[in-house]
PDB file of N, CA and C in Angstrom:
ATOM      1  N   UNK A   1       5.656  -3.017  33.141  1.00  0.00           N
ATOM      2  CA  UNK A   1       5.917  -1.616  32.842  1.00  0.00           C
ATOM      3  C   UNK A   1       7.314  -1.264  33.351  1.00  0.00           C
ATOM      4  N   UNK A   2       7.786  -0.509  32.626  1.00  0.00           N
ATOM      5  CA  UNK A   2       9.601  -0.074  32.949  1.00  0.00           C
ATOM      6  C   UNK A   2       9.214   0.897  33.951  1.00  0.00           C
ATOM      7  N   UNK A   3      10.352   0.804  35.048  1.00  0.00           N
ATOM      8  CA  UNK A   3      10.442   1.889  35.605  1.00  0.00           C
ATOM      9  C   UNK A   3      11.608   2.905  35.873  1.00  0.00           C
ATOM     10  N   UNK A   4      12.561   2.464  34.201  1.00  0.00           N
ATOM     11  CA  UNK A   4      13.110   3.568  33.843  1.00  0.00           C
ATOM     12  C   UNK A   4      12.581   5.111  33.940  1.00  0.00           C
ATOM     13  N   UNK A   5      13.310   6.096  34.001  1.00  0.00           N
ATOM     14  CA  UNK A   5      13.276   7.547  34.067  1.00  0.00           C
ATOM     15  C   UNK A   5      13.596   8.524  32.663  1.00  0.00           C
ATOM     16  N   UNK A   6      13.058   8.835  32.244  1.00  0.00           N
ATOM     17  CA  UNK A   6      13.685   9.827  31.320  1.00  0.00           C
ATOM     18  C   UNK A   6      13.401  10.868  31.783  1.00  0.00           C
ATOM     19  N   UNK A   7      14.506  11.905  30.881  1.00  0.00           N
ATOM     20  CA  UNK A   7      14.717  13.508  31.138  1.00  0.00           C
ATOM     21  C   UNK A   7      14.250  14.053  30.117  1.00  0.00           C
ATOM     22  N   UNK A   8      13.558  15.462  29.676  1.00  0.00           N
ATOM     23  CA  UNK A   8      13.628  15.753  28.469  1.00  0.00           C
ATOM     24  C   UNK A   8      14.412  15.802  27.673  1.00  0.00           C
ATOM     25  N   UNK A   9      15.750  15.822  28.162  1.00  0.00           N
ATOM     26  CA  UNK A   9      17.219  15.863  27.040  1.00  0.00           C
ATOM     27  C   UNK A   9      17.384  14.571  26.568  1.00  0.00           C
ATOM     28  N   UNK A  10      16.597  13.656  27.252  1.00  0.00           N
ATOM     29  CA  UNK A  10      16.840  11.913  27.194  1.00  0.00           C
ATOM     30  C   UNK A  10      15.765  11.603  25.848  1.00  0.00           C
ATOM     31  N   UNK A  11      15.228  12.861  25.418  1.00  0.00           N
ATOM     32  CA  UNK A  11      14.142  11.956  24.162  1.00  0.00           C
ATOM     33  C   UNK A  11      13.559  13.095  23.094  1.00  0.00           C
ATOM     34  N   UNK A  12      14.316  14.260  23.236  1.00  0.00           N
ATOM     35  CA  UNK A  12      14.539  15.474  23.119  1.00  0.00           C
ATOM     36  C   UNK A  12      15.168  15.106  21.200  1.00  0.00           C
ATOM     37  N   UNK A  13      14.325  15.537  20.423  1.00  0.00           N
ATOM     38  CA  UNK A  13      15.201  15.048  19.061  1.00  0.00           C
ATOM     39  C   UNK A  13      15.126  13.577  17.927  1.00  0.00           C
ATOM     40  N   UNK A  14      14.295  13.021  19.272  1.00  0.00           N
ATOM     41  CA  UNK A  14      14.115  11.106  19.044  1.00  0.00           C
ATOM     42  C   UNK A  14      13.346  10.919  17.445  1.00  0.00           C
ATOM     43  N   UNK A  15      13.213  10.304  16.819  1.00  0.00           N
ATOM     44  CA  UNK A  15      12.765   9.740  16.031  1.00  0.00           C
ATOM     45  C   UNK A  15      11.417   9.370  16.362  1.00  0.00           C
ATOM     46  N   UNK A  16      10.056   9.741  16.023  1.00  0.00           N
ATOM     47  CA  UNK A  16       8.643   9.197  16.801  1.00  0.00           C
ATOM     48  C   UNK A  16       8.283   8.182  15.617  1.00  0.00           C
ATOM     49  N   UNK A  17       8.343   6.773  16.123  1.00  0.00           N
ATOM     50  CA  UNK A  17       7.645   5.999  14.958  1.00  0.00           C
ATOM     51  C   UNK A  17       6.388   5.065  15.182  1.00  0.00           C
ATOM     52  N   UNK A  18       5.205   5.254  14.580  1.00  0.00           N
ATOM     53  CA  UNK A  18       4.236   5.019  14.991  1.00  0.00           C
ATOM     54  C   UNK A  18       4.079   3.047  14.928  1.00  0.00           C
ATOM     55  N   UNK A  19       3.035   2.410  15.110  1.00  0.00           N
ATOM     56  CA  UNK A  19       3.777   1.119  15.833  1.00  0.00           C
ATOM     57  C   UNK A  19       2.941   0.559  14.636  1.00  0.00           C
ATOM     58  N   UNK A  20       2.731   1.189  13.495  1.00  0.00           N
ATOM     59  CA  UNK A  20       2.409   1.129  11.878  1.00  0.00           C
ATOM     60  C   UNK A  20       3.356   0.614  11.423  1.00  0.00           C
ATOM     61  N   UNK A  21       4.232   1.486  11.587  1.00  0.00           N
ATOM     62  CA  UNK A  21       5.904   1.827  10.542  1.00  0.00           C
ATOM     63  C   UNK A  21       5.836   2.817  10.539  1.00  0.00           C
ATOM     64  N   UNK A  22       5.095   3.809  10.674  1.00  0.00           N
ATOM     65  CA  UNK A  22       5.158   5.317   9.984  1.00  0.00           C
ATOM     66  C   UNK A  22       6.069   5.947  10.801  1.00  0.00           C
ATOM     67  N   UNK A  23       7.093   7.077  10.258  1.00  0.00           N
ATOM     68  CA  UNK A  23       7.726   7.687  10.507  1.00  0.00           C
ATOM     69  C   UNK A  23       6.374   9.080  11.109  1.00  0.00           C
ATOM     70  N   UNK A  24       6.998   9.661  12.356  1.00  0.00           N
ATOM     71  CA  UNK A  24       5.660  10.760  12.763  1.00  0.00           C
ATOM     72  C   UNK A  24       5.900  11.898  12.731  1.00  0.00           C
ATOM     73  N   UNK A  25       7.594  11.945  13.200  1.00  0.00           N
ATOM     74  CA  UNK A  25       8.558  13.320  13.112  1.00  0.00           C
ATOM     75  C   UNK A  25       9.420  13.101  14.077  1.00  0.00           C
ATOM     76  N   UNK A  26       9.690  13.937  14.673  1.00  0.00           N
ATOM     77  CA  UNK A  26      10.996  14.165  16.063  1.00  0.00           C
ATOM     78  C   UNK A  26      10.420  14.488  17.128  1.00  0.00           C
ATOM     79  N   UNK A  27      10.685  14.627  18.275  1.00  0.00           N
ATOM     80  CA  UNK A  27      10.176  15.388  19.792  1.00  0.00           C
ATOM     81  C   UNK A  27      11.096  16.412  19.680  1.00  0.00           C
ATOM     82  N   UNK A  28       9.907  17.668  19.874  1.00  0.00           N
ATOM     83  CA  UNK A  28      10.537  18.873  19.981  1.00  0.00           C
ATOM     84  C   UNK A  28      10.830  19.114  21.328  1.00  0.00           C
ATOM     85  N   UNK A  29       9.579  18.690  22.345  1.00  0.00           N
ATOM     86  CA  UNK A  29       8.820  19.233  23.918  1.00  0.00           C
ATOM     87  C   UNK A  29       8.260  18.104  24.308  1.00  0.00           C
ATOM     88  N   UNK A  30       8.662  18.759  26.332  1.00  0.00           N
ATOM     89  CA  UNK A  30       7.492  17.466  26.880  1.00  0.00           C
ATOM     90  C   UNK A  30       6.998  18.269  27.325  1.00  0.00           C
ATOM     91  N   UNK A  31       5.568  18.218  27.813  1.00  0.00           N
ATOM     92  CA  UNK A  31       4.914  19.187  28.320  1.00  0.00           C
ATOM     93  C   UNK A  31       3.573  18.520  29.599  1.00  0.00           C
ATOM     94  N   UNK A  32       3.751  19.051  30.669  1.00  0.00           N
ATOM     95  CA  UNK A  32       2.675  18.448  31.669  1.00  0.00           C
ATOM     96  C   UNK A  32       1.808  19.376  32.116  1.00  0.00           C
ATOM     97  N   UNK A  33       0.193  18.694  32.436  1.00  0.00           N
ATOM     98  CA  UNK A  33      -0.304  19.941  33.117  1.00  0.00           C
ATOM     99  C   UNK A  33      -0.579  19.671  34.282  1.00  0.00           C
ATOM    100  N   UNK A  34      -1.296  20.653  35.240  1.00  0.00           N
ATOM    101  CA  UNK A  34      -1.570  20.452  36.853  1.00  0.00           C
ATOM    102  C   UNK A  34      -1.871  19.482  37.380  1.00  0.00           C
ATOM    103  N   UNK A  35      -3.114  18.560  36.259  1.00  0.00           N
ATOM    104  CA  UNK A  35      -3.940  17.344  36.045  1.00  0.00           C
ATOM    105  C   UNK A  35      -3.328  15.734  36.450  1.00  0.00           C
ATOM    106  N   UNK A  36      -1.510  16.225  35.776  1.00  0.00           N
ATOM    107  CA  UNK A  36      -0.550  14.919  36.024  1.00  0.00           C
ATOM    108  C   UNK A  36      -0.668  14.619  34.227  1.00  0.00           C
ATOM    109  N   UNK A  37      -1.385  15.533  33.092  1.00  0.00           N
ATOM    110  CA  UNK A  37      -1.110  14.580  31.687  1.00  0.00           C
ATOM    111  C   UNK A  37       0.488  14.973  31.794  1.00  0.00           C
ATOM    112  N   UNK A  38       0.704  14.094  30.784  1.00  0.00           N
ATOM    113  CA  UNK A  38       2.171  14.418  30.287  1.00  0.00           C
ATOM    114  C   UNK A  38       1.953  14.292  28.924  1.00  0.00           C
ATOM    115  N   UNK A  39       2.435  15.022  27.525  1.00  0.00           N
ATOM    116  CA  UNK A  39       2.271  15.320  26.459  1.00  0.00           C
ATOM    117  C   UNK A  39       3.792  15.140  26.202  1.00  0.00           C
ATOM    118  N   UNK A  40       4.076  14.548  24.772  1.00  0.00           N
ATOM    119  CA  UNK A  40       5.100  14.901  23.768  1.00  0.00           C
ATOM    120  C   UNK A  40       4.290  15.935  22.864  1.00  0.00           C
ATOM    121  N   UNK A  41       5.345  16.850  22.129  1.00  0.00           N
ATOM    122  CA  UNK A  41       5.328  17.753  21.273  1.00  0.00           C
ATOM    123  C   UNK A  41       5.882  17.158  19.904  1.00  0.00           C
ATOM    124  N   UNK A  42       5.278  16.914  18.783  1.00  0.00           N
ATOM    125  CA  UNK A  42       6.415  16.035  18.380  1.00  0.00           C
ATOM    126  C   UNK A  42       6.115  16.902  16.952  1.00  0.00           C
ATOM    127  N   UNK A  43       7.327  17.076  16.224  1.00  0.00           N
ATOM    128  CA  UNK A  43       7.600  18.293  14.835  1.00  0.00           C
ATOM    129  C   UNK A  43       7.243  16.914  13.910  1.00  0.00           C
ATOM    130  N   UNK A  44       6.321  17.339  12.708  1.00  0.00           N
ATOM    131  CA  UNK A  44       5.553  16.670  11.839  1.00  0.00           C
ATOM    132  C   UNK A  44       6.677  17.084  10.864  1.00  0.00           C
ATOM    133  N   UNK A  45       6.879  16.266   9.039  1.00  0.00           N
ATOM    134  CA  UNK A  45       7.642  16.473   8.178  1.00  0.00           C
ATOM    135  C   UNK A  45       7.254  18.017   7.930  1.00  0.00           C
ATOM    136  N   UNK A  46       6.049  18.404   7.886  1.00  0.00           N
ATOM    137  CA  UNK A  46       5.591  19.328   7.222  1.00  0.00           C
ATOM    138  C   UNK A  46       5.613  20.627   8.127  1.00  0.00           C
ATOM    139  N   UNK A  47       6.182  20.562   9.105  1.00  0.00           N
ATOM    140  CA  UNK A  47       6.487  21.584  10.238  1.00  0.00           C
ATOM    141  C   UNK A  47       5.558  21.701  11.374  1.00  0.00           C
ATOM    142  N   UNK A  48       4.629  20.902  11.420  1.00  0.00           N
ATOM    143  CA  UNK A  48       3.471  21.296  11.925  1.00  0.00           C
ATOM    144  C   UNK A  48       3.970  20.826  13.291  1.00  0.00           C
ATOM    145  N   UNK A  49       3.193  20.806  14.315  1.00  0.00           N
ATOM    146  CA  UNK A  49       3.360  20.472  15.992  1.00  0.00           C
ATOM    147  C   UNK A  49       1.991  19.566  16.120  1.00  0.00           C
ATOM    148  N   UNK A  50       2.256  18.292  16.767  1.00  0.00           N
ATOM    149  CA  UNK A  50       1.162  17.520  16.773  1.00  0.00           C
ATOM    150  C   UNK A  50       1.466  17.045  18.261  1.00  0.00           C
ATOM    151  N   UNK A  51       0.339  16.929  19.635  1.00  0.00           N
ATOM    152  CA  UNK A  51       0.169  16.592  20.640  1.00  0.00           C
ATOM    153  C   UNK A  51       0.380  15.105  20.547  1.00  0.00           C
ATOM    154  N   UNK A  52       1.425  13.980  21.564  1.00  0.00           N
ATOM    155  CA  UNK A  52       0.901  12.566  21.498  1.00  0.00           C
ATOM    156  C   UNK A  52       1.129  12.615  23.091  1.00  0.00           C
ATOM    157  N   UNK A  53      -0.309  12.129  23.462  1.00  0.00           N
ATOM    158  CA  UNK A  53      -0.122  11.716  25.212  1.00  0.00           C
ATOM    159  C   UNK A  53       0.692  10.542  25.795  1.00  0.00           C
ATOM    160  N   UNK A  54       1.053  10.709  26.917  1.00  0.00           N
ATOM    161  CA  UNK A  54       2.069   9.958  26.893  1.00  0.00           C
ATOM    162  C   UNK A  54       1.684   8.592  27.145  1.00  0.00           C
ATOM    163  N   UNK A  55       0.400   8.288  27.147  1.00  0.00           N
ATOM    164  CA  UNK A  55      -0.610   7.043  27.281  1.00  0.00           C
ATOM    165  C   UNK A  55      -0.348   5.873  25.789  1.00  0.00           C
ATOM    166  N   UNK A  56       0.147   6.920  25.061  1.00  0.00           N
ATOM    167  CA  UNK A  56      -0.006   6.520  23.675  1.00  0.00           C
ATOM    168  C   UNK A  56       1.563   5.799  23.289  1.00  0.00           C
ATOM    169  N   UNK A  57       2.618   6.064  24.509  1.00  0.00           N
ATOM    170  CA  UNK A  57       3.900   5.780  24.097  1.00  0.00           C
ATOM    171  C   UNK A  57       4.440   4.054  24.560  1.00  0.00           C
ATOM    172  N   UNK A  58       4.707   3.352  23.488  1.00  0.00           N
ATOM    173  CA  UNK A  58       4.720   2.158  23.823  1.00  0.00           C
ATOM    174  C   UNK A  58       6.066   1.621  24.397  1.00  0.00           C
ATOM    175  N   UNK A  59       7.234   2.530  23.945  1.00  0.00           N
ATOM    176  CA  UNK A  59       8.688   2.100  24.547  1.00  0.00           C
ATOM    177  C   UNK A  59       9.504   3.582  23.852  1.00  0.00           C
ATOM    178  N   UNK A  60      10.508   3.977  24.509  1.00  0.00           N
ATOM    179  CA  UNK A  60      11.397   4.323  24.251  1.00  0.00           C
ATOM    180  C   UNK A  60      12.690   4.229  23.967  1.00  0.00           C
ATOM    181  N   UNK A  61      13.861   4.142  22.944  1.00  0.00           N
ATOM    182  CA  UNK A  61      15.061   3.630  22.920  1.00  0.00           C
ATOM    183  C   UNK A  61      15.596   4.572  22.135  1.00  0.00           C
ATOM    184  N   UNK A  62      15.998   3.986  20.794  1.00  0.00           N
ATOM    185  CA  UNK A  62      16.687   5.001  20.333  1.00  0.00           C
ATOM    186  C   UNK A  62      16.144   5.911  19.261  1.00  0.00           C
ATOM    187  N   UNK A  63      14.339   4.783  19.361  1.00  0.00           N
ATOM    188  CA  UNK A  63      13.478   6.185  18.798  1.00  0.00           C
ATOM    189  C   UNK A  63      12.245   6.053  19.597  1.00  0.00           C
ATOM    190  N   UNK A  64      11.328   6.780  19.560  1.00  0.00           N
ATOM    191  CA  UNK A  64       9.750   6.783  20.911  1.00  0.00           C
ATOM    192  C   UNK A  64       8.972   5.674  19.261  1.00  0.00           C
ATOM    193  N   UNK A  65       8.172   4.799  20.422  1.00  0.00           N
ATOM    194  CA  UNK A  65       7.177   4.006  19.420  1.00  0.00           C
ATOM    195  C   UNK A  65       6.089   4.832  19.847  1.00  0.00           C
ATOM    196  N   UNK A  66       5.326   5.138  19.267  1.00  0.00           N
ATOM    197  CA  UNK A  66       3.657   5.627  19.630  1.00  0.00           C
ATOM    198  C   UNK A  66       2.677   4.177  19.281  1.00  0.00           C
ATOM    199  N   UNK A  67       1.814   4.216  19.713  1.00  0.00           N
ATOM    200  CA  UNK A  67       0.201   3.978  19.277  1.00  0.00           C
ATOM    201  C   UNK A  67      -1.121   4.607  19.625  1.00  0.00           C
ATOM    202  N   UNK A  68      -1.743   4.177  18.618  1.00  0.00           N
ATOM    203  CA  UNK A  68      -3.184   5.044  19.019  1.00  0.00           C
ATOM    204  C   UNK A  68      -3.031   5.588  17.561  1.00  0.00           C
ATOM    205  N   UNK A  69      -4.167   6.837  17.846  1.00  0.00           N
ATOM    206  CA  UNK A  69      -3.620   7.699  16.449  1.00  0.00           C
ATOM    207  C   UNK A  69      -3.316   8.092  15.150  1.00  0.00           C
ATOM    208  N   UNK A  70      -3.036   7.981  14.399  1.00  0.00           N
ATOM    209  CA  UNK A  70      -1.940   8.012  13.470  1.00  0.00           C
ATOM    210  C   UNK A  70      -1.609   9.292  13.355  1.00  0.00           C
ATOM    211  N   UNK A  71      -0.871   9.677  13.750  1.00  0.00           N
ATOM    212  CA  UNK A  71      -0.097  11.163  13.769  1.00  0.00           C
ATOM    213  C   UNK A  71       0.262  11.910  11.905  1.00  0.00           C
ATOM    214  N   UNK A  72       0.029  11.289  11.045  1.00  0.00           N
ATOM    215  CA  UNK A  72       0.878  11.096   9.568  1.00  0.00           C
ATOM    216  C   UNK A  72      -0.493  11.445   8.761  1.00  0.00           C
ATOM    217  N   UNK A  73      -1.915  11.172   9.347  1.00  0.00           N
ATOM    218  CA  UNK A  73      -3.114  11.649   8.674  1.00  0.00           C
ATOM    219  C   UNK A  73      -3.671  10.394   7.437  1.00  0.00           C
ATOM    220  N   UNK A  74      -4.324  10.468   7.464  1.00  0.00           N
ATOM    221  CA  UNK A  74      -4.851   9.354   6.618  1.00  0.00           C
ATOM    222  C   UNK A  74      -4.948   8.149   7.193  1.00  0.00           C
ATOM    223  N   UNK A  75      -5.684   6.723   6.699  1.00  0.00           N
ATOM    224  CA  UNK A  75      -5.566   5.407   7.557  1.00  0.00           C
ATOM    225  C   UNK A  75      -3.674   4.929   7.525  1.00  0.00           C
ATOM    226  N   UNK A  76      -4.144   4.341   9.068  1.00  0.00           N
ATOM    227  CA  UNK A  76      -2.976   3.650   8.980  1.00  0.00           C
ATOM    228  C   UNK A  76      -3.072   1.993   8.634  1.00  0.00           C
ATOM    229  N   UNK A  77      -2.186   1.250   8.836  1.00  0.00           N
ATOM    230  CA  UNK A  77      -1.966  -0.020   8.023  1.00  0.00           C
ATOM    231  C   UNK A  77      -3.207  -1.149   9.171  1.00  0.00           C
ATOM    232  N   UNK A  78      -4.012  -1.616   8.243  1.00  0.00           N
ATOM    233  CA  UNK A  78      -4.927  -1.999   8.723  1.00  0.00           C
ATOM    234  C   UNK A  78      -4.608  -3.285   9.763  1.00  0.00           C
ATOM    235  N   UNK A  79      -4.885  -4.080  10.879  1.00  0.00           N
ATOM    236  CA  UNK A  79      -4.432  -4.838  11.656  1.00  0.00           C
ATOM    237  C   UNK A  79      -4.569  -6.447  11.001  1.00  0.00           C
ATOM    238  N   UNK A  80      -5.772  -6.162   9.740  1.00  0.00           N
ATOM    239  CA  UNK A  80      -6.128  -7.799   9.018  1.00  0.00           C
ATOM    240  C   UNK A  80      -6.400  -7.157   7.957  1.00  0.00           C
ATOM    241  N   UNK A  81      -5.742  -8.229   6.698  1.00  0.00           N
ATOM    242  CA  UNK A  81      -5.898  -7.785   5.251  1.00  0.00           C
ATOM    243  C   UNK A  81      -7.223  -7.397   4.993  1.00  0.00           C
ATOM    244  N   UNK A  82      -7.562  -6.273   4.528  1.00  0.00           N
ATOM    245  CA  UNK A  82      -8.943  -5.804   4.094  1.00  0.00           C
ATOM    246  C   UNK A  82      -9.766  -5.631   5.081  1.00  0.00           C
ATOM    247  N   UNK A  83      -9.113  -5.334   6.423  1.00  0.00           N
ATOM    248  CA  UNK A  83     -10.115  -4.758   7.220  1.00  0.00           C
ATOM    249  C   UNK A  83      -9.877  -3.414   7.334  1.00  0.00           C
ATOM    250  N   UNK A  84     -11.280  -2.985   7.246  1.00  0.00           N
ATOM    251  CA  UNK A  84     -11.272  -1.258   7.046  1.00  0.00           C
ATOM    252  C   UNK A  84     -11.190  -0.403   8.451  1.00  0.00           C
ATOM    253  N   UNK A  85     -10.108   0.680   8.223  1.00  0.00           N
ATOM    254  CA  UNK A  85     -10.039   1.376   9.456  1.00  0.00           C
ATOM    255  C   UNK A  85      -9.995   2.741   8.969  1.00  0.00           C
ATOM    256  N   UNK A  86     -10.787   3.569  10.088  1.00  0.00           N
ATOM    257  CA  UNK A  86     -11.262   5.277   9.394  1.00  0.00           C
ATOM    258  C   UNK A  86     -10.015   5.641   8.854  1.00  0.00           C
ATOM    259  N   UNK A  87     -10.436   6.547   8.305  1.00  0.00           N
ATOM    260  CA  UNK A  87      -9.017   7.483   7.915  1.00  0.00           C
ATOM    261  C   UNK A  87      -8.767   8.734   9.172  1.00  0.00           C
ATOM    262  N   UNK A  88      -9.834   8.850  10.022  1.00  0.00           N
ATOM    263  CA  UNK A  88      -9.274   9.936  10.888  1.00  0.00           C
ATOM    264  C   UNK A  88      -8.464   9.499  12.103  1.00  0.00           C
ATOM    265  N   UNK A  89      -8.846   8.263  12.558  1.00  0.00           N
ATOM    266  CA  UNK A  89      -8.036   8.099  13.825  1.00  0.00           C
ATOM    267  C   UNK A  89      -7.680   6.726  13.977  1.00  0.00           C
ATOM    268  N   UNK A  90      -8.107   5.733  12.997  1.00  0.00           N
ATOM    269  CA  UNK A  90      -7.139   4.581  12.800  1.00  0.00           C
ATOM    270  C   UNK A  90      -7.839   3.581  12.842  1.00  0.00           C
ATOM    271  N   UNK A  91      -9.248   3.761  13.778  1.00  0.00           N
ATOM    272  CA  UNK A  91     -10.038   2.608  14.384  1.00  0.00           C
ATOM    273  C   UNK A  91     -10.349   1.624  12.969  1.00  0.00           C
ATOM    274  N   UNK A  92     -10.473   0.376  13.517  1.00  0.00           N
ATOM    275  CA  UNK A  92     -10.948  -0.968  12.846  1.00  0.00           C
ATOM    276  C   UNK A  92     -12.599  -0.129  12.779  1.00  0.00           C
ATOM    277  N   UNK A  93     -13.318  -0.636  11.099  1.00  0.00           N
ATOM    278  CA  UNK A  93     -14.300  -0.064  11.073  1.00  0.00           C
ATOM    279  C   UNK A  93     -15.044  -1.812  10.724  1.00  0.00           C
ATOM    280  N   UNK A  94     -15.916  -1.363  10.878  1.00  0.00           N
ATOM    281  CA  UNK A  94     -16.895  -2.730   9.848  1.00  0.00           C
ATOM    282  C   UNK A  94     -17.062  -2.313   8.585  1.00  0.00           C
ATOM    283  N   UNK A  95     -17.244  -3.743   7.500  1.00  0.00           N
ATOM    284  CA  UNK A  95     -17.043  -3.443   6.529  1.00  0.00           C
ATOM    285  C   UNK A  95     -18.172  -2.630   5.596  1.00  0.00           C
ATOM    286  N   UNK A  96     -19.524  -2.470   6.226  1.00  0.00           N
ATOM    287  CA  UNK A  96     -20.332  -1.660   5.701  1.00  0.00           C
ATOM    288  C   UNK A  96     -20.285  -0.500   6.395  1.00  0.00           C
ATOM    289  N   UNK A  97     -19.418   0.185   6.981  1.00  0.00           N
ATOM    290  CA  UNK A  97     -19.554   1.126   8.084  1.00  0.00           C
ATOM    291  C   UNK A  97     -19.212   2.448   7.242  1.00  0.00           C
ATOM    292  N   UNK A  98     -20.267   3.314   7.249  1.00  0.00           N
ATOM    293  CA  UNK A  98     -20.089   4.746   6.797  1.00  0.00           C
ATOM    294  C   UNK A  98     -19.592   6.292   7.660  1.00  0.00           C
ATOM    295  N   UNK A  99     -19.593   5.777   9.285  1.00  0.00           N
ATOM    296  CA  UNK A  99     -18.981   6.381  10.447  1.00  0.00           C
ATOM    297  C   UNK A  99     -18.371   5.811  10.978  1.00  0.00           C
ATOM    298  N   UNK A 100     -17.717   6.366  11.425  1.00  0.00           N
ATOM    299  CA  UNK A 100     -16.595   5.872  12.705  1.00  0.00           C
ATOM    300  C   UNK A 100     -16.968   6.075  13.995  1.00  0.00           C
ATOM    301  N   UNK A 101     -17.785   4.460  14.871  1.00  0.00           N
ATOM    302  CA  UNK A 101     -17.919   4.734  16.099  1.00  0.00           C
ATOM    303  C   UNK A 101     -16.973   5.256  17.096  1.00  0.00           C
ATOM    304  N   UNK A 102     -15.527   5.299  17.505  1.00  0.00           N
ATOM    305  CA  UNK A 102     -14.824   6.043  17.882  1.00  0.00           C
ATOM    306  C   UNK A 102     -14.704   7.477  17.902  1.00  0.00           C
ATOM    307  N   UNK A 103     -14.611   8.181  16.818  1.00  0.00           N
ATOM    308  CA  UNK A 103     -14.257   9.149  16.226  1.00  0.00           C
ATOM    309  C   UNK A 103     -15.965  10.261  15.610  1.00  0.00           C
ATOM    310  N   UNK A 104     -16.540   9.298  15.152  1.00  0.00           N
ATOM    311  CA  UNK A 104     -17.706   9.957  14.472  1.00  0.00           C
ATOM    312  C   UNK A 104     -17.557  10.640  13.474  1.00  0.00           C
ATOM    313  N   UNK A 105     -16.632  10.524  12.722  1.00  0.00           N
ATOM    314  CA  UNK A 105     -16.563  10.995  11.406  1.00  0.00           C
ATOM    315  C   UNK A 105     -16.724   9.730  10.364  1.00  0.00           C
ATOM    316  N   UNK A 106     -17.231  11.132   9.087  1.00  0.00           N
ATOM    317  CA  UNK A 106     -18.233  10.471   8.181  1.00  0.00           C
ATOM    318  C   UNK A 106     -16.816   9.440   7.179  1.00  0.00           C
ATOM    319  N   UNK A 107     -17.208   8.655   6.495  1.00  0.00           N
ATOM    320  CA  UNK A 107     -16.322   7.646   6.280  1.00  0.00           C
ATOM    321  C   UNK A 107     -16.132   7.923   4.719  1.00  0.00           C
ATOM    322  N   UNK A 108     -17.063   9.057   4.212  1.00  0.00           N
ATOM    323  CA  UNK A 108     -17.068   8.851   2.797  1.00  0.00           C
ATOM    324  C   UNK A 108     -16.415  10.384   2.158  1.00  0.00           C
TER     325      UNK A 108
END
């Protein structure tokens, strides 16, 4: 694990690309609560504001990688040809699977 430092001005604007390929949006905000989370704020194409914890951030440079998730909506790129993963939150499903044990949403 790095034990580089960033500032908010240090990632403030970045490029968020999910560890798909997907483009996710920019970092608007970092945001922490009493608890110790630390949150990115990150601006979606479509304007929207989408939470990514900072659990979820795999490196930073000259854009933030995420995982987890898919911030972009819909499945993301499956990890093995034709293996099925929900459309709500990314998980590897089985191939007769009509829920998503992760998530619990319906698959159909």
């Amino acid at each position: 694990m790095s034990t580089k430092a960033f500032r908010k001005e240090d990632i403030q604007g970045k490029t968020v690309i999910e560890t798909s390929g997907k483009v996710g949006g920019k970092v608007k905000d970092v945001t922490f609560s009493l608890d110790g989370a630390i949150t990115l704020i990150v601006i979606k194409e479509d304007g929207t504001e989408h939470p990514v914890p900072l659990k979820q951030v795999v490196g930073i440079s000259d854009h933030v990688i995420v995982r987890g998730e898919p911030m972009m909506g819909g499945a993301s790129i499956p990890t093995a040809i034709g293996t099925p993963v929900c459309k709500f939150c990314g998980s590897e499903l089985s191939p007769t699977s009509t829920w998503c044990p992760k998530c619990g949403k319906a698959q159909t």
